[in-house]
Protein backbone atom coordinates (compact mmCIF):
# COMPACT_ATOMS: atom_id res chain seq x y z
CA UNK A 1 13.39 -202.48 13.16
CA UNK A 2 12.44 -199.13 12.72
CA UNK A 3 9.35 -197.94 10.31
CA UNK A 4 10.98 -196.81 7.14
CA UNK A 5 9.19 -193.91 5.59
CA UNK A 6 10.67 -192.53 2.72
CA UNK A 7 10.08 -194.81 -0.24
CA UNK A 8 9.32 -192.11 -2.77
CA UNK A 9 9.35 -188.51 -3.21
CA UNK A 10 5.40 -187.59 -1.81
CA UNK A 11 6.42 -189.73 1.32
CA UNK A 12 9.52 -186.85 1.37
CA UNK A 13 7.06 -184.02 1.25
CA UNK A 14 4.47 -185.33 3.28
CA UNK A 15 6.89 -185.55 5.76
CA UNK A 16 8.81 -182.50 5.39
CA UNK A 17 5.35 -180.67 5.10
CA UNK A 18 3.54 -182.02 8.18
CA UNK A 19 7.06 -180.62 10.38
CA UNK A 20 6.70 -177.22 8.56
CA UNK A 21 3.31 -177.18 8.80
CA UNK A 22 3.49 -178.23 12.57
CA UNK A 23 5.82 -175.30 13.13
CA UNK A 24 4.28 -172.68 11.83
CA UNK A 25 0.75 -173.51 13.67
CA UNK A 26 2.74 -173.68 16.42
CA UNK A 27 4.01 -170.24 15.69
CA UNK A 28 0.73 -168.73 15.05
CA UNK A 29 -0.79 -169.63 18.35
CA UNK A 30 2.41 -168.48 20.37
CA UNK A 31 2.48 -165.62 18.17
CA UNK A 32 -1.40 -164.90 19.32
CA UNK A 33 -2.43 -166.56 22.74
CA UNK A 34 -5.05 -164.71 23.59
CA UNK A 35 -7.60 -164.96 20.12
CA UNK A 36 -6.16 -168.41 20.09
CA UNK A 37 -9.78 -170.84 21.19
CA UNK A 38 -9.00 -174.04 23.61
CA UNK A 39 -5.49 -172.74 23.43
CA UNK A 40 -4.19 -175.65 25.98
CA UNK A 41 -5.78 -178.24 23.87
CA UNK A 42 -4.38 -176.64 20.42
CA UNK A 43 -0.61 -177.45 22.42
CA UNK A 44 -1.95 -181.36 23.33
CA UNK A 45 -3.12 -181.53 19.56
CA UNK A 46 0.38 -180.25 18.76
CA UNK A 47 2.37 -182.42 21.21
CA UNK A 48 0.46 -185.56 19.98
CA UNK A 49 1.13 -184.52 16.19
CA UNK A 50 4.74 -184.79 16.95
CA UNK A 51 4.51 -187.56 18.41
CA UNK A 52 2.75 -189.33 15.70
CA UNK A 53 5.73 -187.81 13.19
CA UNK A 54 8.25 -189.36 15.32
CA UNK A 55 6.56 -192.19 15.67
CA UNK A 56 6.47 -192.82 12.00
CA UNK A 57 10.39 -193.05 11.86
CA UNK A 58 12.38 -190.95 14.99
CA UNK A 59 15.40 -190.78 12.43
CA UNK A 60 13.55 -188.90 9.79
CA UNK A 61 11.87 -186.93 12.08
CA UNK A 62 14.86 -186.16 13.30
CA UNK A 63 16.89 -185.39 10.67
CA UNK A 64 13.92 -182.94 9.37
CA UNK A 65 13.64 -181.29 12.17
CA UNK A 66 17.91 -180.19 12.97
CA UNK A 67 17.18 -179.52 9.13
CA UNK A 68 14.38 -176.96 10.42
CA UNK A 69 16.04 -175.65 13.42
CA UNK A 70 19.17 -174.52 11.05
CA UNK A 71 17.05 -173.41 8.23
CA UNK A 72 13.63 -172.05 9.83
CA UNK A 73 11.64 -169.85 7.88
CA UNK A 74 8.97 -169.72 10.53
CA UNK A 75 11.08 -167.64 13.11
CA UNK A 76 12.85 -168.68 16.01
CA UNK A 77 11.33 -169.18 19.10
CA UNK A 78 8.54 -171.72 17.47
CA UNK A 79 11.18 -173.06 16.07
CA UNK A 80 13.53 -173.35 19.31
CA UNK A 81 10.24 -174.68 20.96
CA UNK A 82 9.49 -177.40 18.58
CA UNK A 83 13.35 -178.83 18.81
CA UNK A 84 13.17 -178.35 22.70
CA UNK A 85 9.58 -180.47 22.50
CA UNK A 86 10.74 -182.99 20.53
CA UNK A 87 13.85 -183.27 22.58
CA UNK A 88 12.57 -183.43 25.75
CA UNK A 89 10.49 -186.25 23.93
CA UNK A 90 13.30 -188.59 23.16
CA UNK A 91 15.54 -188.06 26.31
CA UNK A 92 11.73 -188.72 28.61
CA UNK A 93 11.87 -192.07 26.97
CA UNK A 94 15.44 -192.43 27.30
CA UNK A 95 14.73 -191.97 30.77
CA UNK A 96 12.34 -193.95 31.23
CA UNK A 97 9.47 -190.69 32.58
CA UNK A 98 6.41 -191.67 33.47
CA UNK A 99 3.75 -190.82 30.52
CA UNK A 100 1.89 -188.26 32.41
CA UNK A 101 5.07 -186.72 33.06
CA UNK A 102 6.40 -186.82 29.93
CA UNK A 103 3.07 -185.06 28.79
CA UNK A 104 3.72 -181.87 31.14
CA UNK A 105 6.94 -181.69 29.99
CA UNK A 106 6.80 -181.41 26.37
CA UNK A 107 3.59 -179.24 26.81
CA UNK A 108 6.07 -177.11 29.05
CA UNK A 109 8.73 -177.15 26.13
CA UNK A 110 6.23 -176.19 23.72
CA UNK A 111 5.33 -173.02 25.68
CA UNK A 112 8.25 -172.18 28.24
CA UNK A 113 8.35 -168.69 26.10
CA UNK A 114 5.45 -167.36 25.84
CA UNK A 115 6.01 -164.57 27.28
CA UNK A 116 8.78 -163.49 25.32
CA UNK A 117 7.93 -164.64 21.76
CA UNK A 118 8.20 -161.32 20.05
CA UNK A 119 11.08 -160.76 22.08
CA UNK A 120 13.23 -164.09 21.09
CA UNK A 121 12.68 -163.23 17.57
CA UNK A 122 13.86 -160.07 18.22
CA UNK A 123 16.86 -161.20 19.64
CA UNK A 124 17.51 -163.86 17.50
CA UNK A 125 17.69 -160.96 15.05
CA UNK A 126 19.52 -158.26 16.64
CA UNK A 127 23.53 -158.49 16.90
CA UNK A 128 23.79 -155.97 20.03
CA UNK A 129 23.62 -157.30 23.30
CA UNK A 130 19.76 -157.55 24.83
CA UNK A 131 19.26 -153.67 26.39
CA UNK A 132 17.80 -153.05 30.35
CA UNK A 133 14.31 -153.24 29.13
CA UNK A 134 14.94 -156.23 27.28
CA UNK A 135 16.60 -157.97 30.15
CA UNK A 136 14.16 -157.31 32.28
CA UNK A 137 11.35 -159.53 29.64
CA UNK A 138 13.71 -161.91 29.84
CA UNK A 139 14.26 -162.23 33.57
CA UNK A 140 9.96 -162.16 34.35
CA UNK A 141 8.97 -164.73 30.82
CA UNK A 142 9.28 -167.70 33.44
CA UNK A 143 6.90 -166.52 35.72
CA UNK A 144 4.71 -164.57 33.56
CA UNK A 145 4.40 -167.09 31.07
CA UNK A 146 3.27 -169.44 33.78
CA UNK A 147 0.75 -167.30 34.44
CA UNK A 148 0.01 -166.43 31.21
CA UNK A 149 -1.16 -170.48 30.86
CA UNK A 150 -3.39 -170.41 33.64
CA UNK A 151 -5.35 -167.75 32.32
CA UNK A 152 -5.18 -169.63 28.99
CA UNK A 153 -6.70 -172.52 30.49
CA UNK A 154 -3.95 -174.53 31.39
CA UNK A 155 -4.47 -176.91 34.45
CA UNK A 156 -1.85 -178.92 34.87
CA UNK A 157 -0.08 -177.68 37.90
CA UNK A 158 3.03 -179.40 37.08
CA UNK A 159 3.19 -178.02 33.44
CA UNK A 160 2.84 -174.76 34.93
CA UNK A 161 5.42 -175.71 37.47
CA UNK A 162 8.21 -176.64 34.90
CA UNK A 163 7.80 -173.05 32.68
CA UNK A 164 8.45 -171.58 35.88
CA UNK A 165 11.15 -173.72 36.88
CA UNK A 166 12.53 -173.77 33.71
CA UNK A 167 15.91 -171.15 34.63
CA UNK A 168 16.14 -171.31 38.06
CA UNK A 169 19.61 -171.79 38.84
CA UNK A 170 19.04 -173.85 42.15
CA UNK A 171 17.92 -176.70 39.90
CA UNK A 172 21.72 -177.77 39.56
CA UNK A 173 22.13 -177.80 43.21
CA UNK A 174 19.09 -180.06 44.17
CA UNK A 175 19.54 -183.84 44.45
CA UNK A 176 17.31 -184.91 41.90
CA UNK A 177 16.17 -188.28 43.99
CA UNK A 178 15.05 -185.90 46.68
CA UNK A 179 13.18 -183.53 44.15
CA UNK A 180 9.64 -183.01 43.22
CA UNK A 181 8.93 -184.20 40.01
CA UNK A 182 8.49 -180.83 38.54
CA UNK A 183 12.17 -179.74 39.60
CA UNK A 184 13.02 -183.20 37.93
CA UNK A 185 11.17 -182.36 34.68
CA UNK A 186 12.30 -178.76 34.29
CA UNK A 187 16.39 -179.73 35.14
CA UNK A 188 15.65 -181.73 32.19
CA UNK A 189 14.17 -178.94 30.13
CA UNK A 190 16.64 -176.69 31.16
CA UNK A 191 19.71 -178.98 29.71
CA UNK A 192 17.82 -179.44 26.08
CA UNK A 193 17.11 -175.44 26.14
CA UNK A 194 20.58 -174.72 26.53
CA UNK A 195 21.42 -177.55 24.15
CA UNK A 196 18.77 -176.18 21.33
CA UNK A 197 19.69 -173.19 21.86
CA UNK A 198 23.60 -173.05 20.80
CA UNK A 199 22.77 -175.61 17.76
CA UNK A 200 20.13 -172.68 16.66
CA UNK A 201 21.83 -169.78 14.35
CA UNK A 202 21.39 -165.80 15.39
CA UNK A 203 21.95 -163.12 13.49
CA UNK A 204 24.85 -162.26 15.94
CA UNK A 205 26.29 -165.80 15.67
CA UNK A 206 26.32 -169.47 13.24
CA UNK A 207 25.18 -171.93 15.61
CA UNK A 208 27.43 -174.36 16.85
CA UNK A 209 27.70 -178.16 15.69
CA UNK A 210 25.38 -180.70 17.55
CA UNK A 211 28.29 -182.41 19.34
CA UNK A 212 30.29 -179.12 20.23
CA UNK A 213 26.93 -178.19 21.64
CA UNK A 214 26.53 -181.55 23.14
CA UNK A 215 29.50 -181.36 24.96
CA UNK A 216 29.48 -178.36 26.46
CA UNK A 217 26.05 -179.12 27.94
CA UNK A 218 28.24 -182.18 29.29
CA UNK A 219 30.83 -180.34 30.51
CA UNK A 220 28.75 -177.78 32.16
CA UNK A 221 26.53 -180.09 33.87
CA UNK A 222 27.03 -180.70 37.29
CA UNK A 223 27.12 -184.37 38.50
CA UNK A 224 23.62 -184.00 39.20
CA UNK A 225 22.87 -182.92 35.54
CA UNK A 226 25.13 -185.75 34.04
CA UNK A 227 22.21 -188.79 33.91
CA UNK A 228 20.28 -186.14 30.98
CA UNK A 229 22.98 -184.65 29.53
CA UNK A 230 24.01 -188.44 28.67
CA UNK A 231 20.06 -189.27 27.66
CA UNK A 232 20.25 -186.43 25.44
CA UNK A 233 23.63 -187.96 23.73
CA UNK A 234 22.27 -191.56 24.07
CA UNK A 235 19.21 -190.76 22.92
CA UNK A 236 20.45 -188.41 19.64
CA UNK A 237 24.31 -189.28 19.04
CA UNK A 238 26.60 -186.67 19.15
CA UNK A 239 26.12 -185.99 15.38
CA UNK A 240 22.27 -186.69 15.38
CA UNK A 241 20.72 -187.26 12.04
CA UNK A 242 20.29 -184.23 9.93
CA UNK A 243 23.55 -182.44 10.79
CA UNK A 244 26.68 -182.28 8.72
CA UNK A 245 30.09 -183.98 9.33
CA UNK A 246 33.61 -183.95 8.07
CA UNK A 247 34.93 -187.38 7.26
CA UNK A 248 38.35 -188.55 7.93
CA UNK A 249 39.51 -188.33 4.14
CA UNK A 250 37.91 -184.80 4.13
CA UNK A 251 34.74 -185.79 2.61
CA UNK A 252 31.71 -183.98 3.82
CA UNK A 253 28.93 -185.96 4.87
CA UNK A 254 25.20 -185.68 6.29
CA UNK A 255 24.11 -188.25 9.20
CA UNK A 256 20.91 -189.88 8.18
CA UNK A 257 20.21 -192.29 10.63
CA UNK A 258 21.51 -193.54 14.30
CA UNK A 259 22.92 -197.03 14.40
CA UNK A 260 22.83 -200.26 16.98
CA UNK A 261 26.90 -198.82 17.53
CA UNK A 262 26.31 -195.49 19.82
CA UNK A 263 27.56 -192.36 18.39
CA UNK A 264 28.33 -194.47 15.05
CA UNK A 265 26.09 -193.09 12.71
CA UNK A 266 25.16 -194.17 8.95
CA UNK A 267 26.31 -191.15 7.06
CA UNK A 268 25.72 -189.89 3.26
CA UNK A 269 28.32 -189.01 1.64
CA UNK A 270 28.04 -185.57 -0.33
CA UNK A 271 31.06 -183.90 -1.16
CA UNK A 272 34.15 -184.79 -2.51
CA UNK A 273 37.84 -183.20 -0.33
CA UNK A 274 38.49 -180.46 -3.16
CA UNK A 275 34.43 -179.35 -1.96
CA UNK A 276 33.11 -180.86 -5.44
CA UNK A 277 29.87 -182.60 -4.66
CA UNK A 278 28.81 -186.05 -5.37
CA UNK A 279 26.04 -186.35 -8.13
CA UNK A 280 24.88 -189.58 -6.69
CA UNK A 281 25.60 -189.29 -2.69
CA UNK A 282 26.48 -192.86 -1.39
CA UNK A 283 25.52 -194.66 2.24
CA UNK A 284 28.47 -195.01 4.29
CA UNK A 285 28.11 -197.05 7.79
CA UNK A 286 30.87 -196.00 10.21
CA UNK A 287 30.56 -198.63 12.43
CA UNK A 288 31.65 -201.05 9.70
CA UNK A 289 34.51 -199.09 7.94
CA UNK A 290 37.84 -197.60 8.87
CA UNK A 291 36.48 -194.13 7.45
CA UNK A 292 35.49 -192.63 10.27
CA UNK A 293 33.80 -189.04 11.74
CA UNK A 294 36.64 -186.68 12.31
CA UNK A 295 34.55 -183.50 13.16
CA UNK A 296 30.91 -181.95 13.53
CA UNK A 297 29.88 -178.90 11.11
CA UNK A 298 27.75 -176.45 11.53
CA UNK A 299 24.84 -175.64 9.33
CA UNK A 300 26.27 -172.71 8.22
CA UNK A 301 29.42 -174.10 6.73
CA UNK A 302 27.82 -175.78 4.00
CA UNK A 303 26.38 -173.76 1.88
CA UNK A 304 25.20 -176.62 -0.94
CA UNK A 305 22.26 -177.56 -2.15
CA UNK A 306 21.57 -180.81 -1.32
CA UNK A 307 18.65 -183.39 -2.39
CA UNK A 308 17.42 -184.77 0.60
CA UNK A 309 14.83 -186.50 -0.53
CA UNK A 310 17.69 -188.97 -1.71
CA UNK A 311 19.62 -188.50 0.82
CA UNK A 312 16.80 -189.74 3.16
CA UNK A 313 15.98 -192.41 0.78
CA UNK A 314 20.07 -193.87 1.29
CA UNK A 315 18.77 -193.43 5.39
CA UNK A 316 15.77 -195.89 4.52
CA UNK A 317 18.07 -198.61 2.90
CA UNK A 318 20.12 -198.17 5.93
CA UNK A 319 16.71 -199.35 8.07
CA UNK A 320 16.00 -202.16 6.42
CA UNK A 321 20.01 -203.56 7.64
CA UNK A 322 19.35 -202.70 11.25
């Protein structure tokens, strides 16, 4: 069973706070590199403070941070780095990656960008398409932010390895049993980017649900790319805790917590059909009902005020059944 968390409201904020807080010193160092000190081992601190957080309870943690990504104050490309990190977390163990691998490859999440910070929070800002000079960041950030970590004191070669891997399109036409681990870890990286990246709103654009997201990153995927774009669905659910659903009686919803059933979440139920909401939301197990999921929301198409402190609190109740 699960550690269950949220028993009052400080264990809410403590929560919610150490993710915020998380994010934004993760935005600060990406933000400034270079006056960063031990910048390498500021990212290991930051990897293994995740870790701890979703070690605590992986459906809170969860559910906080899709809460984040659709709501960040921070700016996006800490944000977008933190989901991809935590991510690429859940579908290495999933996977079953070896702990030293799984190590360079959230450290790669964490700074794939580096070289483009300013830039992806210019873009994510912007509704015209990215101009020449722009495109042209964007094309070098692989390979310039690998070599950006060197000089920051990065030494793991295969960390460095996977930010430079991280786009190259030949990844989707190697065999990954014949592959170096690096390819291995950055085909994986590359299938949560693209995965974090359409569930993340732009100025130019609402991002998209979590399971229209998901399966497109399916559908896309060459057979190759099939074994993570199903750890990322295994490991999550196609409506992963923390995103908003339409029920089948037209009752909107919020998943707070994966079940034993795959991709049949316990949900909270929040709003009535004529878009009233609930005072008191009530837990709602699909697995054990005929009221069922009918569709994924995005973040942007609920616009209410919810308490999810409660909310969460209905997710812990739900633990304590599993």
């Amino acid at each position: 069973m699960p550690a269950v968390t949220i028993h009052n409201e400080y264990e809410y904020e403590d929560m919610l706070g150490q993710w915020s807080d998380l994010e934004s010193g993760l935005s600060v160092i990406l933000n400034n590199p270079g006056s960063t000190q031990e910048f390498a081992h500021r990212v290991v601190q930051y990897d293994r403070w995740m870790q701890g957080l979703m070690q605590r309870d992986p459906d809170v943690g969860l559910y906080l941070l899709f809460q984040l990504a659709s709501n960040s104050p921070v700016g996006y490309s800490a944000s977008h780095a933190l989901v991809c990190a935590t991510l690429c977390h859940v579908v290495a163990s999933e996977l079953g990656v070896s702990p030293s691998e799984r190590d360079s490859l959230v450290r790669a999440a964490l700074t794939m960008n580096i070289a483009m910070t300013a830039l992806q929070n210019e873009l994510a800002n912007q509704t015209e398409k990215p101009t020449p000079e722009q495109q042209a960041i964007i094309r070098a950030h692989a390979i310039k932010g690998a070599m950006m970590l060197a000089n920051l004191g990065v030494l793991d070669t295969q960390w460095l390895d996977i930010v430079t891997a991280h786009h190259d399109e030949v990844l989707e036409r190697q065999d990954p049993r014949l592959s170096p681990p690096a390819t291995r870890l950055a085909r994986i990286l590359k299938v949560v980017d693209r995965y974090a990246a359409m569930i993340s709103p732009r100025l130019s654009r609402s991002g998209r649900s979590a399971a229209e997201s998901a399966r497109t990153v399916l559908a896309n995927a060459s057979e190759k790319s099939d074994e993570i774009g199903h750890a990322l669905v295994r490991a999550v659910g196609l409506c992963p805790p923390g995103t908003y659903v339409r029920m089948d009686n037209d009752e909107l919803a919020v998943v707070v917590r994966r079940s034993s059933k795959h991709n049949l979440p316990y949900v909270a139920i929040v709003g009535k059909a004529n878009g009233e909401l609930i005072p008191t939301p009530r837990l709602h197990r699909t697995a054990d009902n005929n009221l069922r999921i009918r569709s994924a929301l995005t973040a942007s198409a609920v616009r209410a005020r919810l308490n999810h402190f409660h909310i969460l609190q209905l997710g812990s109740f739900a633990a304590q059944t599993l």
